[in-house]
Protein backbone atom coordinates (compact mmCIF):
# COMPACT_ATOMS: atom_id res chain seq x y z
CA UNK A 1 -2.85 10.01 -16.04
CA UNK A 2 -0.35 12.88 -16.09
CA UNK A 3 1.20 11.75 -13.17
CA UNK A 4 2.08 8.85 -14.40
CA UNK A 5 5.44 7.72 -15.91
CA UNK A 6 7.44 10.81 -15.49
CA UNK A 7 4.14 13.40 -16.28
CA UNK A 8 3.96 16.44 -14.95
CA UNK A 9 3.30 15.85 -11.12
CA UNK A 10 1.80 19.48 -10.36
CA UNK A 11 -0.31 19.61 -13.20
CA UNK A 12 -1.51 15.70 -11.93
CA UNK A 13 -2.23 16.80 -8.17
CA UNK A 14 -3.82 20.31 -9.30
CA UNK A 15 -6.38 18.72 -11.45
CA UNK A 16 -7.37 16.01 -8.96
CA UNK A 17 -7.91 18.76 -6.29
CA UNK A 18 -10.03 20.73 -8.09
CA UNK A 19 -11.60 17.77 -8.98
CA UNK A 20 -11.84 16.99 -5.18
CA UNK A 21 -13.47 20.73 -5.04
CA UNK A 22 -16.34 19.91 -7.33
CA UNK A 23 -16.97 16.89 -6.07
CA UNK A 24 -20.20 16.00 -3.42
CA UNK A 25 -19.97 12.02 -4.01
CA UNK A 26 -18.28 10.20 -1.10
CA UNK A 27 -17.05 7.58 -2.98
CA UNK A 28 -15.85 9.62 -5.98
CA UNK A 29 -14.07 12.11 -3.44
CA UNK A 30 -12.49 8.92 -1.79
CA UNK A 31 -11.27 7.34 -4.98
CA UNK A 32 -9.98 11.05 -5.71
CA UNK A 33 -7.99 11.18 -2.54
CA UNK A 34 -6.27 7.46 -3.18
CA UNK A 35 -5.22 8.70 -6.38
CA UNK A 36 -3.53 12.31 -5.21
CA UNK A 37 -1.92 10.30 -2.33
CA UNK A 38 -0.70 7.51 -4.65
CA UNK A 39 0.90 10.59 -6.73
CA UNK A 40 1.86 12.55 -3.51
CA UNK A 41 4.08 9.37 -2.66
CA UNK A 42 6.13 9.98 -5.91
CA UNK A 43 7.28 13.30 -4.97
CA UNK A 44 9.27 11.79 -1.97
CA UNK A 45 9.43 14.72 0.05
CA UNK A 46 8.26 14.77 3.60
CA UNK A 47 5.66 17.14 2.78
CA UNK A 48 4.09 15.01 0.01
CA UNK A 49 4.31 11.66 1.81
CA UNK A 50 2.50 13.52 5.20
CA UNK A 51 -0.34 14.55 2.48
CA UNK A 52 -0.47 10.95 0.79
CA UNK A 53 -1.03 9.58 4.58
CA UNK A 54 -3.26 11.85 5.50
CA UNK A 55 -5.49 11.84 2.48
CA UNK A 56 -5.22 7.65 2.61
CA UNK A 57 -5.95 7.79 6.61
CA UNK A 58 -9.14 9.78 5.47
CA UNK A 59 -10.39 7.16 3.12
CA UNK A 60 -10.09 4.22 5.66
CA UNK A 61 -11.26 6.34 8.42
CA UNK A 62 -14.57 7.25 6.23
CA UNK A 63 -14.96 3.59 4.60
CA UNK A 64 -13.25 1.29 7.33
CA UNK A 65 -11.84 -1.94 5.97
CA UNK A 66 -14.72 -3.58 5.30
CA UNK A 67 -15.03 -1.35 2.08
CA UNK A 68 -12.94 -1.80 -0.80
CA UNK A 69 -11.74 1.92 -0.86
CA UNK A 70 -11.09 1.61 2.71
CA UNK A 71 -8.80 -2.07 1.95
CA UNK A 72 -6.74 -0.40 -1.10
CA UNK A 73 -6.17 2.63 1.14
CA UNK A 74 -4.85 0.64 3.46
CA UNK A 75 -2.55 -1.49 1.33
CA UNK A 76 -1.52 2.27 0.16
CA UNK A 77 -0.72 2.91 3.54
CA UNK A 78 2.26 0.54 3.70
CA UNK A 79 3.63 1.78 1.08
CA UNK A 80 3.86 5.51 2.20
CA UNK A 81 4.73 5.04 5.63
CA UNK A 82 7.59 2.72 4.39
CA UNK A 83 8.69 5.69 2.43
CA UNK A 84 8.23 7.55 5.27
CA UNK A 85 10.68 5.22 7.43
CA UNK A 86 7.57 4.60 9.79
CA UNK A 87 7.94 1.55 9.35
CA UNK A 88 6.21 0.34 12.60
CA UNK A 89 3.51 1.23 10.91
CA UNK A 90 4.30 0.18 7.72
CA UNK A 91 3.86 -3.40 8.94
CA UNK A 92 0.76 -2.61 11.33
CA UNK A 93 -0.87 -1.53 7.83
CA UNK A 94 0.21 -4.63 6.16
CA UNK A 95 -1.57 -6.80 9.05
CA UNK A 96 -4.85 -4.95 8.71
CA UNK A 97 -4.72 -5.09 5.20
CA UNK A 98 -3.95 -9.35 5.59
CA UNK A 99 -6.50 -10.45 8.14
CA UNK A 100 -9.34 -8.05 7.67
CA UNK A 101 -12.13 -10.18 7.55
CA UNK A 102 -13.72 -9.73 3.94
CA UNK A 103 -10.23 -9.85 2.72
CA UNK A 104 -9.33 -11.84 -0.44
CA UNK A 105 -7.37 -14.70 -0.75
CA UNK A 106 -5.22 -12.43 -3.11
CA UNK A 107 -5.41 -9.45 -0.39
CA UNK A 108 -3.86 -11.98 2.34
CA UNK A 109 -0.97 -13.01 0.47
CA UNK A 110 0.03 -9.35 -1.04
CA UNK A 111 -0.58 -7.96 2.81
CA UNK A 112 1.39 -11.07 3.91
CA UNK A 113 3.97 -10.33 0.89
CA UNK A 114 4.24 -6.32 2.31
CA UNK A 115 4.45 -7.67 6.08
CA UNK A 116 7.40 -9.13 5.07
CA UNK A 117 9.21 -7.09 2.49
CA UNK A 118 8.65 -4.47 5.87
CA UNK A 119 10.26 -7.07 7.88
CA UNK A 120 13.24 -7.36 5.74
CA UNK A 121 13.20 -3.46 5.62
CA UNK A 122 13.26 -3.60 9.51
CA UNK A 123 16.71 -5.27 9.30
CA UNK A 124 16.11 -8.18 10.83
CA UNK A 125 17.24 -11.21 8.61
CA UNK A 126 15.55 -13.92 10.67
CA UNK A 127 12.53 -12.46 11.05
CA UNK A 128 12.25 -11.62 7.04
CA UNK A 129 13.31 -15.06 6.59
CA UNK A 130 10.57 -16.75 8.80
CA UNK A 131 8.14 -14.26 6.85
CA UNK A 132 8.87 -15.39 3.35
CA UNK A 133 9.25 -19.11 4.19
CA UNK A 134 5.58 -18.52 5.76
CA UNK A 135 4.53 -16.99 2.80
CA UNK A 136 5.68 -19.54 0.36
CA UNK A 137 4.25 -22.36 2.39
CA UNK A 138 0.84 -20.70 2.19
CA UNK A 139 0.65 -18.91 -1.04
CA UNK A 140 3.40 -20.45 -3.00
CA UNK A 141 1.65 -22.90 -5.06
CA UNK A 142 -1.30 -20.69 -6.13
CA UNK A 143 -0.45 -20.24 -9.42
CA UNK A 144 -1.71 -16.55 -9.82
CA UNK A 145 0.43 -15.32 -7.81
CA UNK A 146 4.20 -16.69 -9.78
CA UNK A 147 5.19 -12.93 -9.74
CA UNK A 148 5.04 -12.42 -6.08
CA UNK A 149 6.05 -16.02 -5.56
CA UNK A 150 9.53 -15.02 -7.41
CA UNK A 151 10.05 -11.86 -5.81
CA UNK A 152 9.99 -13.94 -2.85
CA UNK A 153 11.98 -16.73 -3.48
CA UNK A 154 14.64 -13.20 -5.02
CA UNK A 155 14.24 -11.81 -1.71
CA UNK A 156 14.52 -14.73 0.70
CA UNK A 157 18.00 -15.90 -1.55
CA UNK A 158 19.71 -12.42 -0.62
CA UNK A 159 18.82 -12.88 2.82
């Protein structure tokens, strides 16, 4: 929580590795790890964003998809390499995250929705395009998902 909205990052990190010190449970040590890389990823140097994927490649590696700390780690995963301009794998992540098979029906549209915000990172207009206009065809009319259903429709119109 110190982390958090402008906290003090290095008092954040140090307390969640000694907390990953003390720690024998797998899945405490795992949701430990997705929280230091999720702070990691705010530092924004290339140091911290190699840790975040690192500690978030150890979680899915240990818990595989089919887990739920293995899916969030993976939706994590987008998110860092796009900082990281690996953005190849950005959108590999976002794939794995939208058709693993015990996936959600609110995991396939936010992996769809990070497929193509990579897309539209990527550069390519048409491609983005195609990507939102499939994604508002198959998730637009849910009506839990109105906020990424606007961000969307805000992306696609600046296309």
């Amino acid at each position: 929580m110190i982390g958090k909205d402008g906290g003090d990052l290095d008092a954040a990190a140090n307390g969640l590795r000694l907390v990953l010190e003390r720690t024998a449970s797998s899945t405490t040590r795992s949701e430990v790890q997705l929280q230091l890389a999720m702070l990691q990823r705010q530092r924004e140097t290339p140091e911290a964003l190699a840790e975040s994927a690192a500690l978030l490649q150890s979680v899915v590696q240990e818990h595989g998809v089919a887990d739920d700390l293995g899916m969030r780690a993976t939706y994590q995963l987008v998110w860092t390499a796009s900082q990281q301009r690996d953005l190849t794998s950005a959108l590999a992540h976002a794939e794995r995250y939208a058709s693993a098979p015990n996936a959600k029906p609110n995991q396939r549209a936010e992996g769809r929705w990070a497929a193509a915000v990579v897309m539209q990172q990527l550069g390519s207009p048409e491609q983005a395009r195609a990507a939102f206009d499939g994604w508002l065809q198959q998730f637009g009319a849910d009506p839990e998902l109105q906020k990424l259903v606007l961000d969307v429709q805000t992306r696609r119109a600046k296309l």
